[in-house]
N, C-alpha and C. Protein backbone atom coordinates (compact mmCIF):
# COMPACT_ATOMS: atom_id res chain seq x y z
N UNK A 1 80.89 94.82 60.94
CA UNK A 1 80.33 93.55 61.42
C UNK A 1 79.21 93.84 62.42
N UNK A 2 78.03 93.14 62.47
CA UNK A 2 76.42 93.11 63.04
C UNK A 2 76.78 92.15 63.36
N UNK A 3 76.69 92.16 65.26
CA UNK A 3 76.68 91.08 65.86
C UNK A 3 75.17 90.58 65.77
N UNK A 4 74.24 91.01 65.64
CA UNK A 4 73.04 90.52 65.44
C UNK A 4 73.07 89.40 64.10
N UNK A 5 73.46 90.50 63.30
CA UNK A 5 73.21 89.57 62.12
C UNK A 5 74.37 88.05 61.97
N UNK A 6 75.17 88.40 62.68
CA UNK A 6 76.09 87.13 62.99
C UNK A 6 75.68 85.94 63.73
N UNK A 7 75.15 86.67 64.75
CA UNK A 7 74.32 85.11 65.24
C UNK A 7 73.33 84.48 64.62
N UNK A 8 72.28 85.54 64.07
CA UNK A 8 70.91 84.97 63.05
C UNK A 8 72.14 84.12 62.39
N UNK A 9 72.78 84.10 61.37
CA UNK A 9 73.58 83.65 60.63
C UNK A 9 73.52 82.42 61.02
N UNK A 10 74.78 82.70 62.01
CA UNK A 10 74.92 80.68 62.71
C UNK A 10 74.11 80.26 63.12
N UNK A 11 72.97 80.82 63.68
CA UNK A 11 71.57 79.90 64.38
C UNK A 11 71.18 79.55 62.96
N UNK A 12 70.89 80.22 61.97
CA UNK A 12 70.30 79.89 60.59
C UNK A 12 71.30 78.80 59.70
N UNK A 13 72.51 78.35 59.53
CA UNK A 13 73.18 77.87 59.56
C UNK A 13 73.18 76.50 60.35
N UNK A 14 73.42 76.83 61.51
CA UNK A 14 73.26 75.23 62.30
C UNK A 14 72.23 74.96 62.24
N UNK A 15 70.95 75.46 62.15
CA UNK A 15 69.88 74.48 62.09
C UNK A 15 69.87 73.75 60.79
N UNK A 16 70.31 74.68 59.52
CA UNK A 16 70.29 73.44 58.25
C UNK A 16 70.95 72.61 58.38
N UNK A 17 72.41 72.59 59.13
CA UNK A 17 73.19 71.74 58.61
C UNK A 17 72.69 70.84 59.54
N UNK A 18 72.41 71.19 60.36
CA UNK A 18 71.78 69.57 61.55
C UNK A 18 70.72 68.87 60.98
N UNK A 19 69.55 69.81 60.04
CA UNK A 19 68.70 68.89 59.07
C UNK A 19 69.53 68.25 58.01
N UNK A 20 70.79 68.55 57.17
CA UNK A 20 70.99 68.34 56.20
C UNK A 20 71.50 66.88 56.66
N UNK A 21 72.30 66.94 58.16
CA UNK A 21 72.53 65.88 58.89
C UNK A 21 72.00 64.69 58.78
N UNK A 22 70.84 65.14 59.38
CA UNK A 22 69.91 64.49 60.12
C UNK A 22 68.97 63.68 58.95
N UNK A 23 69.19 63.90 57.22
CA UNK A 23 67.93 63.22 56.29
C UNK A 23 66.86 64.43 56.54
N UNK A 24 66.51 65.48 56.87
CA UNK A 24 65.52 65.97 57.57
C UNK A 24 64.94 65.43 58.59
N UNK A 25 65.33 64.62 59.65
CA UNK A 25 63.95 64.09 60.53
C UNK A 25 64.91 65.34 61.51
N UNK A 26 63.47 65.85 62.63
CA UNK A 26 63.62 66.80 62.77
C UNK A 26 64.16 66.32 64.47
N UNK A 27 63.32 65.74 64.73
CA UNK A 27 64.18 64.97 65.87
C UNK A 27 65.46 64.33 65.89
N UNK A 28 66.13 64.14 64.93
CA UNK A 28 67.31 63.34 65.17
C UNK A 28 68.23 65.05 65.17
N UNK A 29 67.93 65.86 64.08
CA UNK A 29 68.51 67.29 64.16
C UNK A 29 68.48 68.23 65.57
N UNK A 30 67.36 67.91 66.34
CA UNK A 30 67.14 68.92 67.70
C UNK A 30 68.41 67.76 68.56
N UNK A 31 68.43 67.06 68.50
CA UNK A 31 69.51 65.64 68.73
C UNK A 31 71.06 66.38 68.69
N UNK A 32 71.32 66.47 67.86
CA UNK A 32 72.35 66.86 67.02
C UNK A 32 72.75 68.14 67.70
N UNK A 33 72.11 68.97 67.97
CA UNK A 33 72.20 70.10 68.74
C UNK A 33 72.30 70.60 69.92
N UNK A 34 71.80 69.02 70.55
CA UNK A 34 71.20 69.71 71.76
C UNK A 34 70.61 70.62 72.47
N UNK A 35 69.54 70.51 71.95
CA UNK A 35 68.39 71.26 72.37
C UNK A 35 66.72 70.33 71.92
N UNK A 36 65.88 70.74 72.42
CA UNK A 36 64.43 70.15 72.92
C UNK A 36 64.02 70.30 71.02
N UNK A 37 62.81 69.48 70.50
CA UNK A 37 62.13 69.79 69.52
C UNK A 37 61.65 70.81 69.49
N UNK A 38 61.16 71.02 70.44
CA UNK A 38 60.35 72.71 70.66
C UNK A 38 61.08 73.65 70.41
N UNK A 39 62.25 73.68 70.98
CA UNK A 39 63.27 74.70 70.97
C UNK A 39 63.81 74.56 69.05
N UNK A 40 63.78 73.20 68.38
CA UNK A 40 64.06 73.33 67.05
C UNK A 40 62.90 74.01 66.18
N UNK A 41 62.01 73.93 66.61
CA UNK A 41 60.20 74.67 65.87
C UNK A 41 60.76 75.91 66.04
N UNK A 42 60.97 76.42 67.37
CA UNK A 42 61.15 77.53 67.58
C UNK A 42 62.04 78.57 66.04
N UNK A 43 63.61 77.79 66.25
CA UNK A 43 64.16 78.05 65.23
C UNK A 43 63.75 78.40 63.92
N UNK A 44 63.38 77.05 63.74
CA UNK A 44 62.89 76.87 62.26
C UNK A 44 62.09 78.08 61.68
N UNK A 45 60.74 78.08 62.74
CA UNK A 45 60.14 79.65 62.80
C UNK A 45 60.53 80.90 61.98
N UNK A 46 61.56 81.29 63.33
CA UNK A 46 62.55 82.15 63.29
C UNK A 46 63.07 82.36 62.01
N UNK A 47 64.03 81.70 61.71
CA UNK A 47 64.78 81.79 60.47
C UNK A 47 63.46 81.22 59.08
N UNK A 48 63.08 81.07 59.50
CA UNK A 48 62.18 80.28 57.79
C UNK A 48 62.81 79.27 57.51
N UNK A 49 63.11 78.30 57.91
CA UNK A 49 64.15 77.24 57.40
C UNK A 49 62.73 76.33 57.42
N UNK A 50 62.91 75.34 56.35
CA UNK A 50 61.99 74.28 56.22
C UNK A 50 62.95 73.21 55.98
């Protein structure tokens, strides 16, 4: 077990499922999370999630 790759995982993970949540609007998903829009760009980035 890669604790690295475990967190990418769930960060990559919770951000879909908070879009899958959310319809895609991306604000109601950074919502969902608690955390800033910026901080969801950030993510999204990160992982490649569209």
């Amino acid at each position: 077990m890669n604790l690295r790759q475990n967190i990418e995982w769930t960060e990559r993970e919770t951000v879909r499922r908070a879009l899958d949540n959310s319809g895609g609007v991306k604000k109601d998903a950074a919502e969902l999370m608690g955390i800033s829009q910026r901080a969801l760009s950030y993510y999204l980035a990160k992982h490649r999630v569209e």
